[in-house]
PDB file of N, CA and C in Angstrom:
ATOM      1  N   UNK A   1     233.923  52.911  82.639  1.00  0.00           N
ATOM      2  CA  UNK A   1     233.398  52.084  83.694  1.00  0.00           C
ATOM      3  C   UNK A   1     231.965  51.666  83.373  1.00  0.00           C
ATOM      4  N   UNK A   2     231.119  52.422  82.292  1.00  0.00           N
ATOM      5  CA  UNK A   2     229.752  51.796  82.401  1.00  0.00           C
ATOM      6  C   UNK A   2     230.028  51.284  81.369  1.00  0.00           C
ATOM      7  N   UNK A   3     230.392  51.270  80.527  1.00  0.00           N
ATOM      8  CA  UNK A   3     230.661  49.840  79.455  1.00  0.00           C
ATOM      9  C   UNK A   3     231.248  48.531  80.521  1.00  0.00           C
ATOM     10  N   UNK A   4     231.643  48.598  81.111  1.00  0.00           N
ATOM     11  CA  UNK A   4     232.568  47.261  81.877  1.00  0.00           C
ATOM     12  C   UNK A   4     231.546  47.175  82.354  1.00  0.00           C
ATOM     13  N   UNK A   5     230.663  47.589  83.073  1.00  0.00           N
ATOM     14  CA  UNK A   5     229.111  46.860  84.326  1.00  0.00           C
ATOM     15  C   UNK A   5     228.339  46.746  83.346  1.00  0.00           C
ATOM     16  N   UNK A   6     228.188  47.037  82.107  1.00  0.00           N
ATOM     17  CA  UNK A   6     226.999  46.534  80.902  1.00  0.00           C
ATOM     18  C   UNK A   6     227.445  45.487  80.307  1.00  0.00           C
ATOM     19  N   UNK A   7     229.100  45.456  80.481  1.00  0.00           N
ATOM     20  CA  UNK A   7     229.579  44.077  79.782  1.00  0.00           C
ATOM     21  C   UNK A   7     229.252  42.840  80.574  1.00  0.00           C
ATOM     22  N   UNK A   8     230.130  43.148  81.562  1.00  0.00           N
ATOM     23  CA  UNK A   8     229.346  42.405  82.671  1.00  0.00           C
ATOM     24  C   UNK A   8     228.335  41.815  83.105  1.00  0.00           C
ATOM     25  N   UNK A   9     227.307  42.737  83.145  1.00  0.00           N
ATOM     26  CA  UNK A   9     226.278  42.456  82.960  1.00  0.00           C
ATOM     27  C   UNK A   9     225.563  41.560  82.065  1.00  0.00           C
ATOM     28  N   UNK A  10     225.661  42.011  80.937  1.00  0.00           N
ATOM     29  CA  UNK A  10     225.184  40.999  79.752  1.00  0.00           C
ATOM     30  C   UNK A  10     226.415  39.675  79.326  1.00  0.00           C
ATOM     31  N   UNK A  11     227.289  40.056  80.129  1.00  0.00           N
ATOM     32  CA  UNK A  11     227.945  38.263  79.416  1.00  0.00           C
ATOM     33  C   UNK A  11     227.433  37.246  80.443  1.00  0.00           C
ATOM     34  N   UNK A  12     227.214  37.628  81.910  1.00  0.00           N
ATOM     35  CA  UNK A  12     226.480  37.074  82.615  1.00  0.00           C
ATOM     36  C   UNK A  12     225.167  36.313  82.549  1.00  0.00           C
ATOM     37  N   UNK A  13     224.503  37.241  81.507  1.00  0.00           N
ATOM     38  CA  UNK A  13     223.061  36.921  81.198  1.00  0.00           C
ATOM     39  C   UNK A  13     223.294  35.834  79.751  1.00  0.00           C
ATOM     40  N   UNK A  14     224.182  36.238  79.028  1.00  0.00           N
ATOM     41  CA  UNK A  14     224.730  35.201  77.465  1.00  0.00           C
ATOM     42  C   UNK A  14     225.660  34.447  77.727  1.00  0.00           C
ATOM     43  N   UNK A  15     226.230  33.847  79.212  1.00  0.00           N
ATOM     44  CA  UNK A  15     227.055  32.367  79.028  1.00  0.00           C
ATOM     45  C   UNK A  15     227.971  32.788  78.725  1.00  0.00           C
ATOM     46  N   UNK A  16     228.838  34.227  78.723  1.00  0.00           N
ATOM     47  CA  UNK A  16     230.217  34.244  77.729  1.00  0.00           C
ATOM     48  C   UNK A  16     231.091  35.375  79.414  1.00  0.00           C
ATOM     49  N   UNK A  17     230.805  35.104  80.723  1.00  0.00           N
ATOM     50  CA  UNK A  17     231.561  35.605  81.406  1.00  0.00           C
ATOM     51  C   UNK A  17     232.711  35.306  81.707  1.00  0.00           C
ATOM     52  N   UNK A  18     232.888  34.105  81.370  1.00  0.00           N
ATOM     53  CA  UNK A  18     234.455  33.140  81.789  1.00  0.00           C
ATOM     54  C   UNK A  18     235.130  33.860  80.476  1.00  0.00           C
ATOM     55  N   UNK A  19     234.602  33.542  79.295  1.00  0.00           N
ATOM     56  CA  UNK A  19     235.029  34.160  78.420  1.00  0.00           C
ATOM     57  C   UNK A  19     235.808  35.257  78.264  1.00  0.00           C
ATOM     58  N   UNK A  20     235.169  36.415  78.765  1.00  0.00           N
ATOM     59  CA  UNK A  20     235.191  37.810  79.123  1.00  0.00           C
ATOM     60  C   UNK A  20     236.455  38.180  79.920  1.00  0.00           C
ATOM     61  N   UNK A  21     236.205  37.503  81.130  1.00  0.00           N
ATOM     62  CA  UNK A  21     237.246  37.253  82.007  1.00  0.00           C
ATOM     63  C   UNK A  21     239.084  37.051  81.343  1.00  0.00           C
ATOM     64  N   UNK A  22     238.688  35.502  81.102  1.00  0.00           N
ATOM     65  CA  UNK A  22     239.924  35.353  80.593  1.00  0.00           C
ATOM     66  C   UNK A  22     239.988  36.221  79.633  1.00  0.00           C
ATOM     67  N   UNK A  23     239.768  36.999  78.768  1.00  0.00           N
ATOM     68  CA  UNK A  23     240.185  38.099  77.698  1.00  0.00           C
ATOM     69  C   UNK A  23     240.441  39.392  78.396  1.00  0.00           C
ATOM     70  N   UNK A  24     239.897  39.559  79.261  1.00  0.00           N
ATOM     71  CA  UNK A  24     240.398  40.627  80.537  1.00  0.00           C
ATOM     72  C   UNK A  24     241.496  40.320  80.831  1.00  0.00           C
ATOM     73  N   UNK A  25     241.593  39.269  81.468  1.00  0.00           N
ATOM     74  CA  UNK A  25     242.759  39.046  81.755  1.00  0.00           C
ATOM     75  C   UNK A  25     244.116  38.773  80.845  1.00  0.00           C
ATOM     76  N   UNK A  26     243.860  38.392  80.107  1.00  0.00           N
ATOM     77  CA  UNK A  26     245.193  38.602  78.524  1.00  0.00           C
ATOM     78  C   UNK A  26     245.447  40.238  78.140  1.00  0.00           C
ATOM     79  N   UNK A  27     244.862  41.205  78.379  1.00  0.00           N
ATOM     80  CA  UNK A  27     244.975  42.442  78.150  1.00  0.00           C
ATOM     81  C   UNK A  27     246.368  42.767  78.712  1.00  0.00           C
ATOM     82  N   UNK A  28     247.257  43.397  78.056  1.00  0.00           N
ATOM     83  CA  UNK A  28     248.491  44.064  78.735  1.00  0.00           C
ATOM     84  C   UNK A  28     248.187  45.142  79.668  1.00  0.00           C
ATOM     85  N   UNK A  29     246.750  46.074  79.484  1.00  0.00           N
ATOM     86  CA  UNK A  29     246.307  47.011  80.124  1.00  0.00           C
ATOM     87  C   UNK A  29     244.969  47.274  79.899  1.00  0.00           C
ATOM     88  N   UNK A  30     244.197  47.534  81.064  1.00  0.00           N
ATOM     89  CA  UNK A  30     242.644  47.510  81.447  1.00  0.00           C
ATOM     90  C   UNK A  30     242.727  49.124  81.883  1.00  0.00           C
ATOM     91  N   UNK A  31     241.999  50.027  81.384  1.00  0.00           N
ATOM     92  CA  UNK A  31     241.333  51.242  82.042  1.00  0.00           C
ATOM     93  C   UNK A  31     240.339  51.099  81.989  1.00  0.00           C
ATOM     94  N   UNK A  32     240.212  51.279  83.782  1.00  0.00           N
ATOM     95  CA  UNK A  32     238.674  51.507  84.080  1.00  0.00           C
ATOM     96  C   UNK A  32     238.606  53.024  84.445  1.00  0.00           C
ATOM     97  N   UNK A  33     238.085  53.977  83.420  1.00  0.00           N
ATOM     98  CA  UNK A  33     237.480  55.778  83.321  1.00  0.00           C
ATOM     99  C   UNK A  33     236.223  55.418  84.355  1.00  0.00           C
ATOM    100  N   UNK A  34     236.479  56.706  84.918  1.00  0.00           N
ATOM    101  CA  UNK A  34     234.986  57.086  86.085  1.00  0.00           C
ATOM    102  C   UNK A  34     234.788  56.289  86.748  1.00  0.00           C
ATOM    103  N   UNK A  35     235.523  55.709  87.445  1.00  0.00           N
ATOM    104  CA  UNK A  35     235.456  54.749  88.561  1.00  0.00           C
ATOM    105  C   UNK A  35     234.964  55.226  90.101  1.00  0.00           C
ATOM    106  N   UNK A  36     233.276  54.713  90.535  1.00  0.00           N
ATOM    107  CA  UNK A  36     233.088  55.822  91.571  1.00  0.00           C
ATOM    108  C   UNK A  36     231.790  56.388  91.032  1.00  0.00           C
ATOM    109  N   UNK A  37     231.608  56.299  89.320  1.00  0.00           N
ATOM    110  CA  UNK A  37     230.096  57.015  89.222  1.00  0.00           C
ATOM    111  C   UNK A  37     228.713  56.326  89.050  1.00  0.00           C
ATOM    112  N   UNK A  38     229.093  54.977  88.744  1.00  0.00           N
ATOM    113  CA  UNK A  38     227.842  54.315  88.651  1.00  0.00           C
ATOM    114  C   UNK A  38     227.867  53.121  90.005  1.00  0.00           C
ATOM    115  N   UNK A  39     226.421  52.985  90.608  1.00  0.00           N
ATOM    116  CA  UNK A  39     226.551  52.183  91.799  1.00  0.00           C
ATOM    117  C   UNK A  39     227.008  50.835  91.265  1.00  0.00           C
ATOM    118  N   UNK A  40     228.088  49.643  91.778  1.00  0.00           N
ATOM    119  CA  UNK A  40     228.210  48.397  92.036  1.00  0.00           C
ATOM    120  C   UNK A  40     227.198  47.356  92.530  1.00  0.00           C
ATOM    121  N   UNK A  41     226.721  46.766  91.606  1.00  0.00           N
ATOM    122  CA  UNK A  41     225.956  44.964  92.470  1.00  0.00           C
ATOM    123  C   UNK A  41     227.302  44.213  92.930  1.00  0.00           C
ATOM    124  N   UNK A  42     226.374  43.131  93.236  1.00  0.00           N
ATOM    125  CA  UNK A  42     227.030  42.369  94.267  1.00  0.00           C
ATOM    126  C   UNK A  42     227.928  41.682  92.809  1.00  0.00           C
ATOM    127  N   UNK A  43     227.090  41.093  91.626  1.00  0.00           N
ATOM    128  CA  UNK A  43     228.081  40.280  90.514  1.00  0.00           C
ATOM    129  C   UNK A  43     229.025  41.335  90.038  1.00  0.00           C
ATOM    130  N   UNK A  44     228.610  42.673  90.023  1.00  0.00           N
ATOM    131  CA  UNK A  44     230.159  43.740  89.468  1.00  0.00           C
ATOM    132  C   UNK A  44     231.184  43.193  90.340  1.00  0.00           C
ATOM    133  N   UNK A  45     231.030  43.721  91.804  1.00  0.00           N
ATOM    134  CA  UNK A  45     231.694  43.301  93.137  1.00  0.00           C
ATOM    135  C   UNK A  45     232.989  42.346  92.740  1.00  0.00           C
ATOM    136  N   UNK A  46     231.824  41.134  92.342  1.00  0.00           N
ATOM    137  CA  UNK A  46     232.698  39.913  92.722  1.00  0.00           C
ATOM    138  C   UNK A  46     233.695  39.475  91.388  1.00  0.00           C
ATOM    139  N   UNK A  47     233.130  40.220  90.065  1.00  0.00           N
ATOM    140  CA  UNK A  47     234.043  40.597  88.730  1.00  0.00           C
ATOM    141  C   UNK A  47     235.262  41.319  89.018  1.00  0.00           C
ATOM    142  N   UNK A  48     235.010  42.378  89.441  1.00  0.00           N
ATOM    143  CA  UNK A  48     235.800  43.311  89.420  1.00  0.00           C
ATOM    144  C   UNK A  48     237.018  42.805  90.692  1.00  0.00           C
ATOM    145  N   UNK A  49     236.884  42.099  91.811  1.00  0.00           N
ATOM    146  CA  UNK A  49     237.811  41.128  92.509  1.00  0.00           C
ATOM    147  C   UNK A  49     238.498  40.018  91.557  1.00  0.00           C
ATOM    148  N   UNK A  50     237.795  39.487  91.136  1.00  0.00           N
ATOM    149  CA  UNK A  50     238.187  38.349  89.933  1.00  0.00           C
ATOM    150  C   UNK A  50     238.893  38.842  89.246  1.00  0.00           C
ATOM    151  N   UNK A  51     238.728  40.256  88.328  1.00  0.00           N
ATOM    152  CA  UNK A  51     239.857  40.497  87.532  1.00  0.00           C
ATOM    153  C   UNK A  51     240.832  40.854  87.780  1.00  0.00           C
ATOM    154  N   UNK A  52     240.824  41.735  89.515  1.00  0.00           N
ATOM    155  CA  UNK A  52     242.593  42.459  89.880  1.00  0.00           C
ATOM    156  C   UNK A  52     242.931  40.939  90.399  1.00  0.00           C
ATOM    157  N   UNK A  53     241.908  39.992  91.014  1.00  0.00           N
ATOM    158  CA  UNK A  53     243.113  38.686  91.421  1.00  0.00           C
ATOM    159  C   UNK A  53     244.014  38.232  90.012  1.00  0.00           C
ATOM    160  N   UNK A  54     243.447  37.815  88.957  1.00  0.00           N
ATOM    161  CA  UNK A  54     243.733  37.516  87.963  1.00  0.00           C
ATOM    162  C   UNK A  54     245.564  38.316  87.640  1.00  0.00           C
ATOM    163  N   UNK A  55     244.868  39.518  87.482  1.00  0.00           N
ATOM    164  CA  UNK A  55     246.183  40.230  86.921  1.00  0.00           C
ATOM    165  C   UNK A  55     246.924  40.969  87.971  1.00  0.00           C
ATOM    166  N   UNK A  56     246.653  40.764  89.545  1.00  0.00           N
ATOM    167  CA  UNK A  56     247.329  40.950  90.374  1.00  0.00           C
ATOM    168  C   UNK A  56     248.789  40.660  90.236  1.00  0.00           C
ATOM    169  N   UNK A  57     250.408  41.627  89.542  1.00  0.00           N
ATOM    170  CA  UNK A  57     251.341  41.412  90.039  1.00  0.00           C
ATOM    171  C   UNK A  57     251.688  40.927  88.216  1.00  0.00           C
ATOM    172  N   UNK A  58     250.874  40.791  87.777  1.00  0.00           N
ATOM    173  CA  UNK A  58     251.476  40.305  86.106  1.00  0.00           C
ATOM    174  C   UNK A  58     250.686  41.272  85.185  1.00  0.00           C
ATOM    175  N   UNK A  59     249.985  42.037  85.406  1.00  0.00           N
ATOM    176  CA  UNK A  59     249.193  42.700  83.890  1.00  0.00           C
ATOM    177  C   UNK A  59     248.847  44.184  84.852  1.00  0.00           C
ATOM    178  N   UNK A  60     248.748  45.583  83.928  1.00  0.00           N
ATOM    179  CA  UNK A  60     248.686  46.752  84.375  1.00  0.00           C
ATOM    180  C   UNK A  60     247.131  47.341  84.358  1.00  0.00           C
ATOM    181  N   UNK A  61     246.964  47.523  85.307  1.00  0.00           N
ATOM    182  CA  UNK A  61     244.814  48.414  85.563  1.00  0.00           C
ATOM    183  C   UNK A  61     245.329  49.726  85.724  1.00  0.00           C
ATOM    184  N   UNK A  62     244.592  50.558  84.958  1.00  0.00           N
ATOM    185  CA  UNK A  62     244.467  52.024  85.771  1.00  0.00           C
ATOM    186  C   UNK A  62     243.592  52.002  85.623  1.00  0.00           C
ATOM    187  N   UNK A  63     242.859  52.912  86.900  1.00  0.00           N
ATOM    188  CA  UNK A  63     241.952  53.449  87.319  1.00  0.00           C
ATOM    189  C   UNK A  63     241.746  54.995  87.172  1.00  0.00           C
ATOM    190  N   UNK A  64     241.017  55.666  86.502  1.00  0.00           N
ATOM    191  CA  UNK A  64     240.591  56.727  86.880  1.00  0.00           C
ATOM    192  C   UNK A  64     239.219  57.585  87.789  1.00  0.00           C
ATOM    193  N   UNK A  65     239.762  58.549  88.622  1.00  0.00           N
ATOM    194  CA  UNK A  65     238.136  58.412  89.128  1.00  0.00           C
ATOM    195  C   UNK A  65     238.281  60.086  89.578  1.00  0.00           C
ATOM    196  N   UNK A  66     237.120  60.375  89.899  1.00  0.00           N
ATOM    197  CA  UNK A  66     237.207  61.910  90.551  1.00  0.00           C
ATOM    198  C   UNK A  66     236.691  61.670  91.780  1.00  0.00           C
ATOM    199  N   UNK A  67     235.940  60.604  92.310  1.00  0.00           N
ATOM    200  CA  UNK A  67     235.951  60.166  93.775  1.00  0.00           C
ATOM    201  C   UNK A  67     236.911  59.924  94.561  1.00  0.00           C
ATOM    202  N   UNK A  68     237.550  60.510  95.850  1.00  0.00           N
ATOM    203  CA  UNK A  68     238.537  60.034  96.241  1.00  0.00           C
ATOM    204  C   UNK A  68     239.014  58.795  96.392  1.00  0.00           C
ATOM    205  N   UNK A  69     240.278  58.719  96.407  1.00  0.00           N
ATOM    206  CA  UNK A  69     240.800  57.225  96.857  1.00  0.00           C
ATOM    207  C   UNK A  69     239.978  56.944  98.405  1.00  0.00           C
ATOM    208  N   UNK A  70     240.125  57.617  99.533  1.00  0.00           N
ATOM    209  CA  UNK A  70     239.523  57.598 100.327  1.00  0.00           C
ATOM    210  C   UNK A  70     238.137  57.208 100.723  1.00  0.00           C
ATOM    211  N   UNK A  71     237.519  57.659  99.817  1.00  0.00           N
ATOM    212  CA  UNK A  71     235.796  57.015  99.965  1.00  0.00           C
ATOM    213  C   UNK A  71     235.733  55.816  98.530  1.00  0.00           C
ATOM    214  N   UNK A  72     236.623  55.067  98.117  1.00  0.00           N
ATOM    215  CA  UNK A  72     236.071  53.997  97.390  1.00  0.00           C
ATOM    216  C   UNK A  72     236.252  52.827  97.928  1.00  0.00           C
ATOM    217  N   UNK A  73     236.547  52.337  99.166  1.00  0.00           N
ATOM    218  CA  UNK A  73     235.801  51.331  99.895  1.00  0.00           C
ATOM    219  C   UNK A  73     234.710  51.314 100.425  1.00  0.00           C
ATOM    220  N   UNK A  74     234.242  52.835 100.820  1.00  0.00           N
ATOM    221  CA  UNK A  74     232.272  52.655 101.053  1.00  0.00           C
ATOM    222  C   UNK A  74     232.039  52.455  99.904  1.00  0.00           C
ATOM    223  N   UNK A  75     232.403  52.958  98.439  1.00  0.00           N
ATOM    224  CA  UNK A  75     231.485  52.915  97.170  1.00  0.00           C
ATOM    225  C   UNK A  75     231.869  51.662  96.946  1.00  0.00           C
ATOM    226  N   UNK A  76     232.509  50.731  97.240  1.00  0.00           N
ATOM    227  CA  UNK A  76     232.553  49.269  96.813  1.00  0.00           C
ATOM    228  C   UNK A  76     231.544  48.998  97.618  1.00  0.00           C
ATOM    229  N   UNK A  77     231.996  48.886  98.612  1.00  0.00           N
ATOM    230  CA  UNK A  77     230.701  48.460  99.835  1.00  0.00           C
ATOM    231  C   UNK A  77     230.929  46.856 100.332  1.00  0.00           C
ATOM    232  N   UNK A  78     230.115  46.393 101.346  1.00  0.00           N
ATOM    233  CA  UNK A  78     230.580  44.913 101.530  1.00  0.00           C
ATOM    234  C   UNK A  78     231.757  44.925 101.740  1.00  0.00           C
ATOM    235  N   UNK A  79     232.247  44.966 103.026  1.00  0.00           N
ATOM    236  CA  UNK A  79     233.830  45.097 103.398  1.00  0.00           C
ATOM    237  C   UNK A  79     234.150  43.380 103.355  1.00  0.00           C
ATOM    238  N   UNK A  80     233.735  42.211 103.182  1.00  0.00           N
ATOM    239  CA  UNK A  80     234.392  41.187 102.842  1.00  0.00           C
ATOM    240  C   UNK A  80     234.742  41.220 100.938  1.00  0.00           C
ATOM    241  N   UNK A  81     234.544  42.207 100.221  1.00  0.00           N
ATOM    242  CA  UNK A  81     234.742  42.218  98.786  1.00  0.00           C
ATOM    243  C   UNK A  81     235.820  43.350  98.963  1.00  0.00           C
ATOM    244  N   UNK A  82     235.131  45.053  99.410  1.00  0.00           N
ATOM    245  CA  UNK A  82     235.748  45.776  99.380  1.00  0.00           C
ATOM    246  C   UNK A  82     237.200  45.442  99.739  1.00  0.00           C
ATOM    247  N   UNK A  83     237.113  44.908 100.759  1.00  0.00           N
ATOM    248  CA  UNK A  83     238.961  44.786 101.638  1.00  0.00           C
ATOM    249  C   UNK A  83     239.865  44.009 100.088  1.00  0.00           C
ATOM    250  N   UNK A  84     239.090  42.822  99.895  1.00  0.00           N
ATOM    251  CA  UNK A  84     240.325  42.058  99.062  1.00  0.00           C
ATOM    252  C   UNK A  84     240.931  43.225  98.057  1.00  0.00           C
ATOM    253  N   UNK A  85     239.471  44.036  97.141  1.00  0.00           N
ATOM    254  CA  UNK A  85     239.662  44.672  96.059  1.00  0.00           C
ATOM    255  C   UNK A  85     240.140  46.070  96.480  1.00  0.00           C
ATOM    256  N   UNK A  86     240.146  46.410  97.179  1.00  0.00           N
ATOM    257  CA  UNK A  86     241.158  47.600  98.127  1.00  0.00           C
ATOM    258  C   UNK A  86     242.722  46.886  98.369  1.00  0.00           C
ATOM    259  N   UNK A  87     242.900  45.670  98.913  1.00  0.00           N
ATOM    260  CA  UNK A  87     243.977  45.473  98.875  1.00  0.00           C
ATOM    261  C   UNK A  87     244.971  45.416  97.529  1.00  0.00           C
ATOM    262  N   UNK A  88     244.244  44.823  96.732  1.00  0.00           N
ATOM    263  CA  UNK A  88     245.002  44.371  95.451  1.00  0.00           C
ATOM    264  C   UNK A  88     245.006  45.715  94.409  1.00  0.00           C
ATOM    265  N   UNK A  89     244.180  46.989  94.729  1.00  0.00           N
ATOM    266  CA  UNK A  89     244.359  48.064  94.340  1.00  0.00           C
ATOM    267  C   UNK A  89     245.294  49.253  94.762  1.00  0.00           C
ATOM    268  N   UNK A  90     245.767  49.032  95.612  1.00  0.00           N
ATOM    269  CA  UNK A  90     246.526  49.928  96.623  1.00  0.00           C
ATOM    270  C   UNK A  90     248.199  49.345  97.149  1.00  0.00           C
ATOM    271  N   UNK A  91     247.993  47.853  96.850  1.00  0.00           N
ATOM    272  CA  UNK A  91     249.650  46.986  97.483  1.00  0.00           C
ATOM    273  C   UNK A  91     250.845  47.650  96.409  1.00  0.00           C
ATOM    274  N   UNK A  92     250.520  47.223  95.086  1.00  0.00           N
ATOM    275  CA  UNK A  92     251.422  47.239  93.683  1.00  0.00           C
ATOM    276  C   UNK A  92     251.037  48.588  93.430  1.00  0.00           C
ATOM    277  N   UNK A  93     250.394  49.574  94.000  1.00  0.00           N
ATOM    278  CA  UNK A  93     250.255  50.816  92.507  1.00  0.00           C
ATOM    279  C   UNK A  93     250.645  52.036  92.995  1.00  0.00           C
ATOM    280  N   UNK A  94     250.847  53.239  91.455  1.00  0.00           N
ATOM    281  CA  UNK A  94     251.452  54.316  91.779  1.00  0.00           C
ATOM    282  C   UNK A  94     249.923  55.227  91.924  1.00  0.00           C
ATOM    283  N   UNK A  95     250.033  56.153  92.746  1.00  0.00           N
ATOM    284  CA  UNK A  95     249.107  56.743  92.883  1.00  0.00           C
ATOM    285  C   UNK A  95     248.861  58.459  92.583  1.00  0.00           C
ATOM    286  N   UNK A  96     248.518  58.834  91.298  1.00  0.00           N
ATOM    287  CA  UNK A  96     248.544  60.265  90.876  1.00  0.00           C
ATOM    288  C   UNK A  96     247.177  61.097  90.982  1.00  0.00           C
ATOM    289  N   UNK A  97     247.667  62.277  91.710  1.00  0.00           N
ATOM    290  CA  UNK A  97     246.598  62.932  91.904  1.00  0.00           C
ATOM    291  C   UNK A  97     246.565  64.224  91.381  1.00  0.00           C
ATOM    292  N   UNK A  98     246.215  64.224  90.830  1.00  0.00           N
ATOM    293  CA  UNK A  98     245.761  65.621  90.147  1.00  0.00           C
ATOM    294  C   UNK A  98     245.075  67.293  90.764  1.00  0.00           C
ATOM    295  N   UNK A  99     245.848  68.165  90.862  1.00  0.00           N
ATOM    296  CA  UNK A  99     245.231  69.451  91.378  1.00  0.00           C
ATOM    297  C   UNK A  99     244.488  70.747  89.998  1.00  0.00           C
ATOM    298  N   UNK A 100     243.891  71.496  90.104  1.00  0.00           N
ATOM    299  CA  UNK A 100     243.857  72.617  89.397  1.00  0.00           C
ATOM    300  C   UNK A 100     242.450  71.929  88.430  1.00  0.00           C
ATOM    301  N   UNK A 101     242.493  72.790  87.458  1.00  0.00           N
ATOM    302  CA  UNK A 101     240.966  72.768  86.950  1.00  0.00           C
ATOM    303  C   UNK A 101     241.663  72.027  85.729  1.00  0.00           C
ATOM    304  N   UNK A 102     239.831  71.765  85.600  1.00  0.00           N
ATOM    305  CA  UNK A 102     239.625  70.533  84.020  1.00  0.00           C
ATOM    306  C   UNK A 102     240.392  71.397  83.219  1.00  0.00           C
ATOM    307  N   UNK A 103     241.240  70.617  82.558  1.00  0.00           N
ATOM    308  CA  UNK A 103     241.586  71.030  81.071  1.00  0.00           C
ATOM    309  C   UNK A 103     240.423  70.506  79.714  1.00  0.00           C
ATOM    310  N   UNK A 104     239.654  70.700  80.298  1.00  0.00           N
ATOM    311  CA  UNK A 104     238.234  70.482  79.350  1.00  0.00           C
ATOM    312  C   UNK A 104     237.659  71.448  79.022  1.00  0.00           C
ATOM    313  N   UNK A 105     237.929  72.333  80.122  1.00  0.00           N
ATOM    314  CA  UNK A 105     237.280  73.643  80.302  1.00  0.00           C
ATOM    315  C   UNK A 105     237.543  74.439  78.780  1.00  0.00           C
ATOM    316  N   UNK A 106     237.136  75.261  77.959  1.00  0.00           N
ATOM    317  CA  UNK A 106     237.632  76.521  77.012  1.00  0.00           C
ATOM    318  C   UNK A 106     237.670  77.469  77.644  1.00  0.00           C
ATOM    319  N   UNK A 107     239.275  78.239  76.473  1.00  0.00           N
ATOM    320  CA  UNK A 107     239.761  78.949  77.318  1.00  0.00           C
ATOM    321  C   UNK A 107     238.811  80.793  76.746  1.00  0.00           C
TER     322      UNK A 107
END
């Protein structure tokens, strides 16, 4: 996820966001890791709507996050962004949740 808001970020600033976009959108599959840890601007916001409209219903996103599903419409924030990108995250998808400890951990 902080590579995608730095990409973002800087194709915004270099003229190459449409770009970006449409190559987002040709992806058979987008993971966005740690979704939930770095704060959203308003241009992430309105990217990150742009790309589930895009591949809404034709191309596969997972999301990973350790923030609940539950609190990532306050962490979007702006309930005229949050709602669309809550909707188009939640209509089409399977939702797995994970119990028990990191397997990161050593044993």
């Amino acid at each position: 996820m902080h590579r995608f808001l730095e990409k973002i970020a800087s194709s915004k600033l270099d003229g190459t966001y449409i770009n970006l976009l449409n190559q987002i959108e040709k992806a058979p599959l987008i993971i966005l890791d740690d979704f939930g840890l770095h704060p959203l601007d308003g241009v992430t916001r309105l990217a990150l709507l742009q790309i589930l409209e895009d591949r809404y219903g034709k191309k596969s996103t997972m999301i990973t996050s350790q923030l609940p599903v539950g609190k990532w419409y306050e962490y979007i924030g702006e309930s005229t962004i949050a709602d669309p990108i809550m909707d188009r995250l939640t209509e089409l998808s399977h939702r797995i949740e994970l119990q028990g400890e990191s397997l990161r951990k050593k044993k």
